[in-house]
Protein backbone atom coordinates (compact mmCIF):
# COMPACT_ATOMS: atom_id res chain seq x y z
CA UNK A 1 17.42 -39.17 -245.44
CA UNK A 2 21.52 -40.17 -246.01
CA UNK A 3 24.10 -39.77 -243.33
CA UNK A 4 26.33 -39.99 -246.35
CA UNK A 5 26.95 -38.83 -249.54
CA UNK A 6 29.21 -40.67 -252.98
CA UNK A 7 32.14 -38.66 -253.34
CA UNK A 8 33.80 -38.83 -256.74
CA UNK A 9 36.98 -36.52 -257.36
CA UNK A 10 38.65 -36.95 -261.19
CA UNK A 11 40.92 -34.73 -262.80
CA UNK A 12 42.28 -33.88 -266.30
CA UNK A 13 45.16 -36.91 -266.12
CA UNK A 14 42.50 -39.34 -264.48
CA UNK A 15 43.59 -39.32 -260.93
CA UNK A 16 40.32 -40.65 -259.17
CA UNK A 17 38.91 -40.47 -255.50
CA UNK A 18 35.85 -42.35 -254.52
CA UNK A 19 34.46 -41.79 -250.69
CA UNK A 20 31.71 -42.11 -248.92
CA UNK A 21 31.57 -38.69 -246.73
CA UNK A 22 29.84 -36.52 -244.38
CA UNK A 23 30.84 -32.73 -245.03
CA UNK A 24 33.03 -31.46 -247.81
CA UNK A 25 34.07 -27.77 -247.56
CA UNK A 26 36.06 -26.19 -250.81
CA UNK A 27 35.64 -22.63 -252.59
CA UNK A 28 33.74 -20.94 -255.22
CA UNK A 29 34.46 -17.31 -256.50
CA UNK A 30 31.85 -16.59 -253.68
CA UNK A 31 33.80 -17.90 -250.69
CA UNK A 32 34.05 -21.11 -248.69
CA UNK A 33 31.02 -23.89 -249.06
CA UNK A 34 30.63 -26.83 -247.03
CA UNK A 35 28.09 -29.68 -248.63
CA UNK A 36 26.62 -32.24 -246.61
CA UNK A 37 24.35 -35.21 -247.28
CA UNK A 38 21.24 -34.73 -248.89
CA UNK A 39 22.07 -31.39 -250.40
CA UNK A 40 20.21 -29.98 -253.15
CA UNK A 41 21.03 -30.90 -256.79
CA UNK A 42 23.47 -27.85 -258.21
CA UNK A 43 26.62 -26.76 -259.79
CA UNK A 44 29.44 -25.06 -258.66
CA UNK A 45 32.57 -23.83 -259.77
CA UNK A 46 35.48 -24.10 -257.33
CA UNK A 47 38.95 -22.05 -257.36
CA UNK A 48 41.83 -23.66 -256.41
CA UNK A 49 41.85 -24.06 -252.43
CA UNK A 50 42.52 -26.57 -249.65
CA UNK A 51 39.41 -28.83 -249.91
CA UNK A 52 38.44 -30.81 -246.98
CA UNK A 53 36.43 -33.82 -246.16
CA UNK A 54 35.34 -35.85 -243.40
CA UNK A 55 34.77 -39.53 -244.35
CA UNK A 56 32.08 -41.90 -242.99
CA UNK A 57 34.50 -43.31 -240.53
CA UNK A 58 35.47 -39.82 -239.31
CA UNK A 59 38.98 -39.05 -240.56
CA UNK A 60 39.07 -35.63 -242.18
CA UNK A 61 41.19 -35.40 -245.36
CA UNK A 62 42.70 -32.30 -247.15
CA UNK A 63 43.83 -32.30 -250.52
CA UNK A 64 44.59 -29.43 -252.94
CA UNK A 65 42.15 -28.88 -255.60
CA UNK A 66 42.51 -26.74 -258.40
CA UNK A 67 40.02 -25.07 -260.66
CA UNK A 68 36.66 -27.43 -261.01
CA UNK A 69 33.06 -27.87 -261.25
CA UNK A 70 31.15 -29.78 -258.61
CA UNK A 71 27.90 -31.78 -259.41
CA UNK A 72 25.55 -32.25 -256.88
CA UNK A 73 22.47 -34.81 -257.45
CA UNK A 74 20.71 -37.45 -255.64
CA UNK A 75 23.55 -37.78 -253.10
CA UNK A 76 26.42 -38.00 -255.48
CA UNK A 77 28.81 -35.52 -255.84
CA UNK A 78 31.11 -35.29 -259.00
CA UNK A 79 34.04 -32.95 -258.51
CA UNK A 80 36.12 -32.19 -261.73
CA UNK A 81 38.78 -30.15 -261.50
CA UNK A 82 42.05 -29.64 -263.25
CA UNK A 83 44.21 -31.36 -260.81
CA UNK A 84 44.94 -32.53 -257.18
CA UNK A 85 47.35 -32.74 -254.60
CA UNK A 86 47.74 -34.68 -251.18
CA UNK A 87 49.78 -32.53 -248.88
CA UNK A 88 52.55 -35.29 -249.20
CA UNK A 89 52.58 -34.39 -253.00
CA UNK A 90 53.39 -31.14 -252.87
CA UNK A 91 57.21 -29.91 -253.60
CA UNK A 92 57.13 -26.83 -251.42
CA UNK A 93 60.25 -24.58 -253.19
CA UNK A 94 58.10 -25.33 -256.21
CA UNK A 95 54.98 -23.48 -255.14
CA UNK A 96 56.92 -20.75 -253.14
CA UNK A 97 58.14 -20.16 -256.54
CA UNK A 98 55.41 -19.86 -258.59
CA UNK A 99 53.96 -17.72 -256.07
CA UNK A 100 56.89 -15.10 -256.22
CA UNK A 101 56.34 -15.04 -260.38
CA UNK A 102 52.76 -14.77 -260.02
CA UNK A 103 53.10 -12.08 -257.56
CA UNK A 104 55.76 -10.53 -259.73
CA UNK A 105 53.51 -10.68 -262.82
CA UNK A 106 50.68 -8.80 -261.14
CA UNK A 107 52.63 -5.82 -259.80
CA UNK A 108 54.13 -5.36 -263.73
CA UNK A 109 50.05 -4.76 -264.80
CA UNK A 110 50.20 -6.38 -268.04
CA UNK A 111 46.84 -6.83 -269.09
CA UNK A 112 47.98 -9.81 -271.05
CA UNK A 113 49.49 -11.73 -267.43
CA UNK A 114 47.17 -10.27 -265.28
CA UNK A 115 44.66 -13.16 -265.20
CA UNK A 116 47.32 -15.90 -265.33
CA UNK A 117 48.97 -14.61 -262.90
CA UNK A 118 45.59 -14.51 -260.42
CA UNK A 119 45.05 -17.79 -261.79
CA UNK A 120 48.98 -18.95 -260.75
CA UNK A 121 48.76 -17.31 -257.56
CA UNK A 122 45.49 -18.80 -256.59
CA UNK A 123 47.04 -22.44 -257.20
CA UNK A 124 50.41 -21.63 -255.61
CA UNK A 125 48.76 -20.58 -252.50
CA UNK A 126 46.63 -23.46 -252.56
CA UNK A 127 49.35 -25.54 -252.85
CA UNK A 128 51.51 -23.81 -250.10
CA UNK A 129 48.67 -24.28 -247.86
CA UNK A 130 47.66 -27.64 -248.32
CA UNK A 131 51.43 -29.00 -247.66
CA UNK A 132 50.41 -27.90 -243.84
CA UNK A 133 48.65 -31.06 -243.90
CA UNK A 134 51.86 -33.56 -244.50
């Protein structure tokens, strides 16, 4: 059995993280999931959340992560998502703002908006909360 597992994070505009970690915990439409060495081979889709992970050495790490799929086989995970933030990264007025249109947009009930605007909120909030971290 691993006390680790590969850790490879790559979005859209090829920003890449490589680790070797103990725990990650992230989000699926089903709620929180933590994976940890020698999990069983899936697929998952995440939402956009505050993903965390604990490296071999024992520092945890938090980054934003935005909509993605996670593969999970021998030991190696492969998270795609759309895009990524380190808590230093995120401009602050910038997400408040985008979570005051998406807000905005869902009260008005266009049926049009309505799932961009879940979608917008979702990453603003992710955002918002991640930039705890800095």
């Amino acid at each position: 059995m691993e006390k680790y597992s590969k850790l490879t994070i790559i979005t859209n505009d090829n920003k890449k993280i490589e680790e070797n970690i103990l725990s990650i915990v992230t989000e699926s439409e089903e709620g929180k999931i933590e994976i940890l060495p020698n999990h069983t081979n899936s697929i998952i889709s995440t939402i956009p959340t505050v993903t965390t992970f604990i490296c071999y050495d024992g520092k945890e790490k938090n980054i934003f992560t935005s909509f993605g799929i996670i593969y999970i086989e021998n030991n190696l995970i492969k998270f795609c998502c759309d895009s990524i933030n380190w808590p230093e990264e995120i401009d602050l007025d910038r997400a408040k703002l985008s979570e005051e249109r998406a807000k905005k947009r869902l009260s008005e009930k266009n049926e049009v908006n309505l799932v961009r605007a879940k979608n917008s909120l979702l990453r603003a909030e992710g955002r918002i909360e991640v930039e705890k971290y800095s």
